[in-house]
PDB file of N, CA and C in Angstrom:
ATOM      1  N   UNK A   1      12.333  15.953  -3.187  1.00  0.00           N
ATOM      2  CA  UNK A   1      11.481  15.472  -4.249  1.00  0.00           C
ATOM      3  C   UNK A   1      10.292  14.730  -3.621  1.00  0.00           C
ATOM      4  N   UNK A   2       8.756  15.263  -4.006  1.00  0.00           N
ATOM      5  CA  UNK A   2       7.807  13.978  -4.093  1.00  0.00           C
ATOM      6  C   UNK A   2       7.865  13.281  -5.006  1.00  0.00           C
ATOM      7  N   UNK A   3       6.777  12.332  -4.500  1.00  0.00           N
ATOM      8  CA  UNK A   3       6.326  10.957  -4.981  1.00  0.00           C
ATOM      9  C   UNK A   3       4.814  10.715  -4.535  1.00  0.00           C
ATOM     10  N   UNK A   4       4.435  10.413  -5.034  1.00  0.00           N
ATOM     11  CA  UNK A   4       2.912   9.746  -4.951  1.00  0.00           C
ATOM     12  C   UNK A   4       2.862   8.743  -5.373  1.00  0.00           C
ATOM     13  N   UNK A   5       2.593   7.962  -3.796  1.00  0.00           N
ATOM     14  CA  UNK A   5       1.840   6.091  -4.516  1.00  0.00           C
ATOM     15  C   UNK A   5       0.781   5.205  -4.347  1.00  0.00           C
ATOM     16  N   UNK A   6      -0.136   4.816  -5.438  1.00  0.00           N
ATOM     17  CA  UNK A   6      -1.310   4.365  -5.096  1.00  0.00           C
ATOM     18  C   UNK A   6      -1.357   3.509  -4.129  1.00  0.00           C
ATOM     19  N   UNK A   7      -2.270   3.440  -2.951  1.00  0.00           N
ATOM     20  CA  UNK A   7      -2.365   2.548  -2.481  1.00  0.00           C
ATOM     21  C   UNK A   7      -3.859   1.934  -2.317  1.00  0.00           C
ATOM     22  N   UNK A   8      -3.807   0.615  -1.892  1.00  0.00           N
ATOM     23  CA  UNK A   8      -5.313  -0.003  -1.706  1.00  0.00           C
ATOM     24  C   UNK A   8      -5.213  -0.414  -0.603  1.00  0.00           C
ATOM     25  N   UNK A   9      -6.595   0.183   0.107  1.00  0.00           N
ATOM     26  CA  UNK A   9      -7.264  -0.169   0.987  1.00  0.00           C
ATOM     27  C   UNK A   9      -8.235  -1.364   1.241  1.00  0.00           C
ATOM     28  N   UNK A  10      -8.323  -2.263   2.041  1.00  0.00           N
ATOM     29  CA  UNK A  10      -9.201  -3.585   2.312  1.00  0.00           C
ATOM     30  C   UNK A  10     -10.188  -3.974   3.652  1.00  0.00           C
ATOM     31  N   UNK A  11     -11.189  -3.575   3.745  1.00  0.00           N
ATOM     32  CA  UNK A  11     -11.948  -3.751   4.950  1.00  0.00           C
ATOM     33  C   UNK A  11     -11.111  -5.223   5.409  1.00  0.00           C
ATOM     34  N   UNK A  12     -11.167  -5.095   6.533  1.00  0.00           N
ATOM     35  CA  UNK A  12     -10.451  -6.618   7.164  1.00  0.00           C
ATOM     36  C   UNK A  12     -11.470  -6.843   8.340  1.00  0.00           C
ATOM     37  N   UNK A  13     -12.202  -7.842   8.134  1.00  0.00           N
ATOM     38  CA  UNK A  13     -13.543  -8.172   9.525  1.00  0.00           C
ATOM     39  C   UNK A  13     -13.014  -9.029  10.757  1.00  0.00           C
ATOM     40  N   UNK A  14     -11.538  -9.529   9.950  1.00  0.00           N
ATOM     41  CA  UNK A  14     -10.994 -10.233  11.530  1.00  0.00           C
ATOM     42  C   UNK A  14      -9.849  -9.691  12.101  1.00  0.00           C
ATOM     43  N   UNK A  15     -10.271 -10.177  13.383  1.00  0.00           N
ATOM     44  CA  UNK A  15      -9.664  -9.042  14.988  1.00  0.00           C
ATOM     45  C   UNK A  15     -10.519  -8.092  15.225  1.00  0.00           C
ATOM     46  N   UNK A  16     -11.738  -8.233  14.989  1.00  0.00           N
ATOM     47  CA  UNK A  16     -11.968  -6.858  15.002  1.00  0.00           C
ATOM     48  C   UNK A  16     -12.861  -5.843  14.209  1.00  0.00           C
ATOM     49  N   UNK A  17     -11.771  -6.082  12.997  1.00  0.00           N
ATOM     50  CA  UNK A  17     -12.029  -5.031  12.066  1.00  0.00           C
ATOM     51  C   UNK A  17     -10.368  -4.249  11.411  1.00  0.00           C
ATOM     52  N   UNK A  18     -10.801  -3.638  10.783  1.00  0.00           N
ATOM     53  CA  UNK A  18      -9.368  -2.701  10.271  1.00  0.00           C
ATOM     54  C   UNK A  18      -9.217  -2.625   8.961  1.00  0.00           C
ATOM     55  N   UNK A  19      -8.530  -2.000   8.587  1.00  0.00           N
ATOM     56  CA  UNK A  19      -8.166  -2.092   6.999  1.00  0.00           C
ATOM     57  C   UNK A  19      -6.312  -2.557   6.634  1.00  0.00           C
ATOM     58  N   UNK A  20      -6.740  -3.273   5.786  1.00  0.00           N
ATOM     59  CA  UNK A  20      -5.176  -3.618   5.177  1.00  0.00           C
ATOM     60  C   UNK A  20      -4.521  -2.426   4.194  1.00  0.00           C
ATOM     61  N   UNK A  21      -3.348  -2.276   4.063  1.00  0.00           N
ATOM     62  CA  UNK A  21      -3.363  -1.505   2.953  1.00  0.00           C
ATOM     63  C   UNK A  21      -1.811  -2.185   2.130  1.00  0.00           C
ATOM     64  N   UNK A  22      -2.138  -2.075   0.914  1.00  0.00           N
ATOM     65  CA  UNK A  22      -1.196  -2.619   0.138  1.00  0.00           C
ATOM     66  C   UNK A  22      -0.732  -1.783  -0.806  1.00  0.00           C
ATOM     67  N   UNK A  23       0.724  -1.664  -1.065  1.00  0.00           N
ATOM     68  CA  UNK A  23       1.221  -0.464  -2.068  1.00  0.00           C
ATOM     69  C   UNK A  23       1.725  -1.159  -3.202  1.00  0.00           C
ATOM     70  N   UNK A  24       0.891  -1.030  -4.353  1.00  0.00           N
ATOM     71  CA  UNK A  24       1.372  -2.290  -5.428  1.00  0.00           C
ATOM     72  C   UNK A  24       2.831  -2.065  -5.945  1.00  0.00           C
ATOM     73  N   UNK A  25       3.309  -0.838  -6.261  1.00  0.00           N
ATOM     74  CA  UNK A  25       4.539  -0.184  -6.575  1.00  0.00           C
ATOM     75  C   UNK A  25       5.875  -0.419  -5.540  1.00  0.00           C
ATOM     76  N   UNK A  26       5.392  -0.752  -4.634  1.00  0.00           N
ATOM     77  CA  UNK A  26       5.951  -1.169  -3.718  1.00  0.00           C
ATOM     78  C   UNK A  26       6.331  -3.205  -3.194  1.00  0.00           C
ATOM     79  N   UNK A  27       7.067  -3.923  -4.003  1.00  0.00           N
ATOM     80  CA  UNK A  27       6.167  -5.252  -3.604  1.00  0.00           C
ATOM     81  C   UNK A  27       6.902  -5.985  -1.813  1.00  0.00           C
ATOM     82  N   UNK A  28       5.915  -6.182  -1.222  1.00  0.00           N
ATOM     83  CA  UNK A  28       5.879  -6.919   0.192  1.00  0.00           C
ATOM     84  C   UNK A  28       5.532  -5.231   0.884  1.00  0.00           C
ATOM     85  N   UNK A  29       5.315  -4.543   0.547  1.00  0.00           N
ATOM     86  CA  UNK A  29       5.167  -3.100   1.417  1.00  0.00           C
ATOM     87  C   UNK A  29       3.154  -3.061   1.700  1.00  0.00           C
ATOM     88  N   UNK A  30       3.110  -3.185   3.160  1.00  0.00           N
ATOM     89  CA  UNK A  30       2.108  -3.942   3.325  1.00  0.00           C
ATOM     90  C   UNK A  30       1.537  -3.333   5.321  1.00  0.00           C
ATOM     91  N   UNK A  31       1.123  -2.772   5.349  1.00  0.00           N
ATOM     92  CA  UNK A  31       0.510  -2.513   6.808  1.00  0.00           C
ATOM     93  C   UNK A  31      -0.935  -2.329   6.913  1.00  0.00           C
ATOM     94  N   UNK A  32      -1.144  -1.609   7.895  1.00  0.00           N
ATOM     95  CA  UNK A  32      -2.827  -2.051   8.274  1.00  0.00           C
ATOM     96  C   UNK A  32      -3.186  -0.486   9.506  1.00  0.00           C
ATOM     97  N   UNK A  33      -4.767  -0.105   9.677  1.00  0.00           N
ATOM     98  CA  UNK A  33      -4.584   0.677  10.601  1.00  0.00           C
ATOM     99  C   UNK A  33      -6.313   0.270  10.987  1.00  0.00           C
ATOM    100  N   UNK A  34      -6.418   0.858  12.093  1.00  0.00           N
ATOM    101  CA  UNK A  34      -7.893   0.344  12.548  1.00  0.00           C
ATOM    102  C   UNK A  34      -9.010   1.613  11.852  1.00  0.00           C
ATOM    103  N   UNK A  35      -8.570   2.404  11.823  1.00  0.00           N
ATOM    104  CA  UNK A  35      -9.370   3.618  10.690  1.00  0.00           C
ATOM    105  C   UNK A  35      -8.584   4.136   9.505  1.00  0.00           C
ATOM    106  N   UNK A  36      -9.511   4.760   8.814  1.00  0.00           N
ATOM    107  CA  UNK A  36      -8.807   4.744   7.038  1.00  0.00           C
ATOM    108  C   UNK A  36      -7.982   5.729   7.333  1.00  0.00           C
ATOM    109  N   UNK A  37      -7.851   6.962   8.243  1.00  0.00           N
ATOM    110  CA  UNK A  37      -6.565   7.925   9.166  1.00  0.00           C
ATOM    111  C   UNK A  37      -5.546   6.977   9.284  1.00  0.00           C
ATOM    112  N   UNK A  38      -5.620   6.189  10.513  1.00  0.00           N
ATOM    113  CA  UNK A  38      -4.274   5.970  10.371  1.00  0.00           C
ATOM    114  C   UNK A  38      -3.934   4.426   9.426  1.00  0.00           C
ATOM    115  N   UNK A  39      -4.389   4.281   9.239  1.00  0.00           N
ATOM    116  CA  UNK A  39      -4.277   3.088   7.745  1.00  0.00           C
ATOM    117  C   UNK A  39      -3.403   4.220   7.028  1.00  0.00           C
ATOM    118  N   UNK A  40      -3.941   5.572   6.226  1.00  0.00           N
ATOM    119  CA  UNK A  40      -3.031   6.265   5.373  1.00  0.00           C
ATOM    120  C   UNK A  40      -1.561   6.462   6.409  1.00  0.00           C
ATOM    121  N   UNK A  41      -1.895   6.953   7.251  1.00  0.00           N
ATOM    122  CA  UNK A  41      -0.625   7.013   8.301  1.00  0.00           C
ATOM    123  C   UNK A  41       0.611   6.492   8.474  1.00  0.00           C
ATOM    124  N   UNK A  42      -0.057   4.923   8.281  1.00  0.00           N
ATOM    125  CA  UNK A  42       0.707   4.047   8.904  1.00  0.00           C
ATOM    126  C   UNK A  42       1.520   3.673   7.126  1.00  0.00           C
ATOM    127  N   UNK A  43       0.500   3.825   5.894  1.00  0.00           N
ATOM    128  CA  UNK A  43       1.259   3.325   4.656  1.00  0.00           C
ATOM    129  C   UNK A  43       1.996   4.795   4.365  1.00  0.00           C
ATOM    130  N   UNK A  44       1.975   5.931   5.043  1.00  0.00           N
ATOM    131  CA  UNK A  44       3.069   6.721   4.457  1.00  0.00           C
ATOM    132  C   UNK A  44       4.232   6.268   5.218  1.00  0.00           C
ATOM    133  N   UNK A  45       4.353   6.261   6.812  1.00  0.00           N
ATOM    134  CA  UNK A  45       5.539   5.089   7.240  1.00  0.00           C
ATOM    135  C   UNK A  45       6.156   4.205   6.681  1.00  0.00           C
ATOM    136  N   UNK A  46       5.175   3.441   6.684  1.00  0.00           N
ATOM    137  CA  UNK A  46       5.770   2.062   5.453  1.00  0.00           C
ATOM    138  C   UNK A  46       6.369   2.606   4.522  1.00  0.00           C
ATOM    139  N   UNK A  47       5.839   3.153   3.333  1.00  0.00           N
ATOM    140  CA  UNK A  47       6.402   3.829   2.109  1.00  0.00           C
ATOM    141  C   UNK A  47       7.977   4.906   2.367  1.00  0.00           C
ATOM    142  N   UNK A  48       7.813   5.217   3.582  1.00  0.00           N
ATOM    143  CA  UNK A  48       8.701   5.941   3.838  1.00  0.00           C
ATOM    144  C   UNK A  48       9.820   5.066   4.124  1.00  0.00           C
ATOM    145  N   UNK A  49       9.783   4.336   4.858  1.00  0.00           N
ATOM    146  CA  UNK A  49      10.687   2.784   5.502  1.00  0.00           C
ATOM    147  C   UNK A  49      11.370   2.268   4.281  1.00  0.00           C
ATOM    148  N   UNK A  50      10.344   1.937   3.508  1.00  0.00           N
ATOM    149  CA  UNK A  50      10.541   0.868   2.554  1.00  0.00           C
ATOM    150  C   UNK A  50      11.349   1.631   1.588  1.00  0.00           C
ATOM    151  N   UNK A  51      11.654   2.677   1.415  1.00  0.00           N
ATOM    152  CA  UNK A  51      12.364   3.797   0.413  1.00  0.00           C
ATOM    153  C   UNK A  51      13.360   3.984   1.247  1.00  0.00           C
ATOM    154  N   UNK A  52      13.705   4.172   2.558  1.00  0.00           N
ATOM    155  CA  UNK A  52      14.948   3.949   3.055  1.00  0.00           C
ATOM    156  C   UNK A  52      15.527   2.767   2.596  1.00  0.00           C
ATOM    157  N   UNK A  53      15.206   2.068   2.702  1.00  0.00           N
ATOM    158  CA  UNK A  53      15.629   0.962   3.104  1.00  0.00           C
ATOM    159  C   UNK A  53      16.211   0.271   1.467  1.00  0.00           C
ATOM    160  N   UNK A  54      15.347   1.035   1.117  1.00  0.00           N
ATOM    161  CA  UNK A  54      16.064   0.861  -1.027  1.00  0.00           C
ATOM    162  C   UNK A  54      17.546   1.775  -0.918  1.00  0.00           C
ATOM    163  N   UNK A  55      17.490   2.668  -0.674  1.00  0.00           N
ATOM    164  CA  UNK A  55      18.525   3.325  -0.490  1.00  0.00           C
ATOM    165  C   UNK A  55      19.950   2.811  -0.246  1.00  0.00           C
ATOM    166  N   UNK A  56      19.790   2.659   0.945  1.00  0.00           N
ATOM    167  CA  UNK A  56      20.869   1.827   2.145  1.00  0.00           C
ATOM    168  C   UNK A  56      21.478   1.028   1.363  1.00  0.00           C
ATOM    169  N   UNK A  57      20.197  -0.208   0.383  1.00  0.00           N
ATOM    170  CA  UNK A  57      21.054  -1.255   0.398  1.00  0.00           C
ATOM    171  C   UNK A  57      21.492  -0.874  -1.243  1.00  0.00           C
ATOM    172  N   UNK A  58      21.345   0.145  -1.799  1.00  0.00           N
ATOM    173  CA  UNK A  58      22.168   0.679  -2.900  1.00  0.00           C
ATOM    174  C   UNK A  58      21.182   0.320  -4.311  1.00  0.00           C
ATOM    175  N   UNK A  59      19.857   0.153  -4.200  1.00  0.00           N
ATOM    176  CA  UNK A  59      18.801  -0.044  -4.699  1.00  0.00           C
ATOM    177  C   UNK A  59      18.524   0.492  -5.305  1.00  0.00           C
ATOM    178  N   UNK A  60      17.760   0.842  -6.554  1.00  0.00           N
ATOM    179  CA  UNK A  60      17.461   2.052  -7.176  1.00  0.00           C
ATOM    180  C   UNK A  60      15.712   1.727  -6.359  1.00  0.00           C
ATOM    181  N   UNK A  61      15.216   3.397  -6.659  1.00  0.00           N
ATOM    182  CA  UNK A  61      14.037   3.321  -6.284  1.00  0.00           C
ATOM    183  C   UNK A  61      13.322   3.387  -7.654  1.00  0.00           C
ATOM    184  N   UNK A  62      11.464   2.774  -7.278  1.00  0.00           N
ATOM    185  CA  UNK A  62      10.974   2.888  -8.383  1.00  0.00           C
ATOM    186  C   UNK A  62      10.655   4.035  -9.205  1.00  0.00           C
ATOM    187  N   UNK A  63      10.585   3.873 -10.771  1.00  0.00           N
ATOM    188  CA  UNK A  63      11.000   4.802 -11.691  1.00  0.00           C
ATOM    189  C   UNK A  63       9.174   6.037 -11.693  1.00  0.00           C
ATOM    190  N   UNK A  64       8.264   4.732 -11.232  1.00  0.00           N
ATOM    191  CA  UNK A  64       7.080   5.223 -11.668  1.00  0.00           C
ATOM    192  C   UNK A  64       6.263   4.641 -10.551  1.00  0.00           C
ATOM    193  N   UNK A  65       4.709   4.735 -10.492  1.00  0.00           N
ATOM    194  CA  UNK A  65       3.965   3.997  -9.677  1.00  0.00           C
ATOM    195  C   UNK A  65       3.032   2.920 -11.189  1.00  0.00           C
ATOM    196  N   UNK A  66       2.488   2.087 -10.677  1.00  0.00           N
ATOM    197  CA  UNK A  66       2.006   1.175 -11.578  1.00  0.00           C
ATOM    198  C   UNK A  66       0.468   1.920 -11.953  1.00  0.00           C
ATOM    199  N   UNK A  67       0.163   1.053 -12.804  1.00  0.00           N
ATOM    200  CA  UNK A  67      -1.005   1.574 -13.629  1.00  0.00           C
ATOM    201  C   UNK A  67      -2.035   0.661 -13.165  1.00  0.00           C
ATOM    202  N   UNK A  68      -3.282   1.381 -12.668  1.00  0.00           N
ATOM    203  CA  UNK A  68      -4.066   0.114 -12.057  1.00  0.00           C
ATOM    204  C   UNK A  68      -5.467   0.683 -12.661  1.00  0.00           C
ATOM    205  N   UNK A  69      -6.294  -0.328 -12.852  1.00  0.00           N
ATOM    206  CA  UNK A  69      -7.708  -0.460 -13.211  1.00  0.00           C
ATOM    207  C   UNK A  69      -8.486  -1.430 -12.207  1.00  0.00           C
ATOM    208  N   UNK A  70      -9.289  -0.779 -12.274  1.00  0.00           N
ATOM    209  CA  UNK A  70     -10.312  -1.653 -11.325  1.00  0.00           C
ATOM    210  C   UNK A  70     -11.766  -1.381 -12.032  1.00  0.00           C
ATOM    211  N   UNK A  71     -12.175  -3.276 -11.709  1.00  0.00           N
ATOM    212  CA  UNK A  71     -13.637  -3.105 -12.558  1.00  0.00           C
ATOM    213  C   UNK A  71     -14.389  -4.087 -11.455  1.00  0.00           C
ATOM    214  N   UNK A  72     -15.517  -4.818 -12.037  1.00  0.00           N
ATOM    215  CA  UNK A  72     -16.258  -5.849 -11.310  1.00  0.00           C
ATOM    216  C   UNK A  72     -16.610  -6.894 -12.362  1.00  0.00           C
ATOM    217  N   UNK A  73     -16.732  -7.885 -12.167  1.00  0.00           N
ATOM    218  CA  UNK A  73     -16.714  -9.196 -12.567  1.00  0.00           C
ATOM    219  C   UNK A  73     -17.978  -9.855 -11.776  1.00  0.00           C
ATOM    220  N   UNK A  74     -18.899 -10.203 -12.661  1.00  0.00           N
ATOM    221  CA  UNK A  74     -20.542 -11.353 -12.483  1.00  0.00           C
ATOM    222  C   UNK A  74     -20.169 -12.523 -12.563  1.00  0.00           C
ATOM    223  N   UNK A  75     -20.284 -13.383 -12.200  1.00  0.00           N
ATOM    224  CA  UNK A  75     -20.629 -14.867 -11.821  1.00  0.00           C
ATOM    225  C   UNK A  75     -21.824 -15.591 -11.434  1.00  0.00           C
ATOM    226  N   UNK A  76     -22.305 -16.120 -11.785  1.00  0.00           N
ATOM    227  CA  UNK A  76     -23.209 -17.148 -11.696  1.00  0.00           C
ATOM    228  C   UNK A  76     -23.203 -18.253 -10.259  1.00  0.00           C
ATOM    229  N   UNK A  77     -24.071 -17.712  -9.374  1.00  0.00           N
ATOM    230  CA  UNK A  77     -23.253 -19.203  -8.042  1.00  0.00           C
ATOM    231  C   UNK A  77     -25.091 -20.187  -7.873  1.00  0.00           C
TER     232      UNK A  77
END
């Protein structure tokens, strides 16, 4: 069976540089790669890990991935 899960990507300017990536459907499931290649790379690992690891400990896995919106927000500084 697949699965598909959103993930977000985050420019990260310290060390370096890199991107974070965070799997909201996932919570604490969380890695990083120095290009957006292996950033995806490294969160199908993770995702892959982190679904073992539901398993093992007799976990159910999640039913769905979450519903996300993204907008932008003005402020006044």
């Amino acid at each position: 069976m697949q699965r598909r899960f959103k993930v977000i990507l985050e420019w990260n300017e310290d060390d370096g540089g890199g991107y974070t990536v965070i799997v909201p459907a996932l919570p604490g499931c969380i890695t990083e790669g120095d290009t957006v290649e292996e950033a995806m790379n490294n969160a199908h690992e993770a995702i892959t890990g982190y679904l073992e690891a539901l398993k093992l400990q007799g976990k159910p896995l999640p039913k769905k991935d979450t519903r996300m919106f993204f907008g932008e927000v003005e402020v006044l500084l």
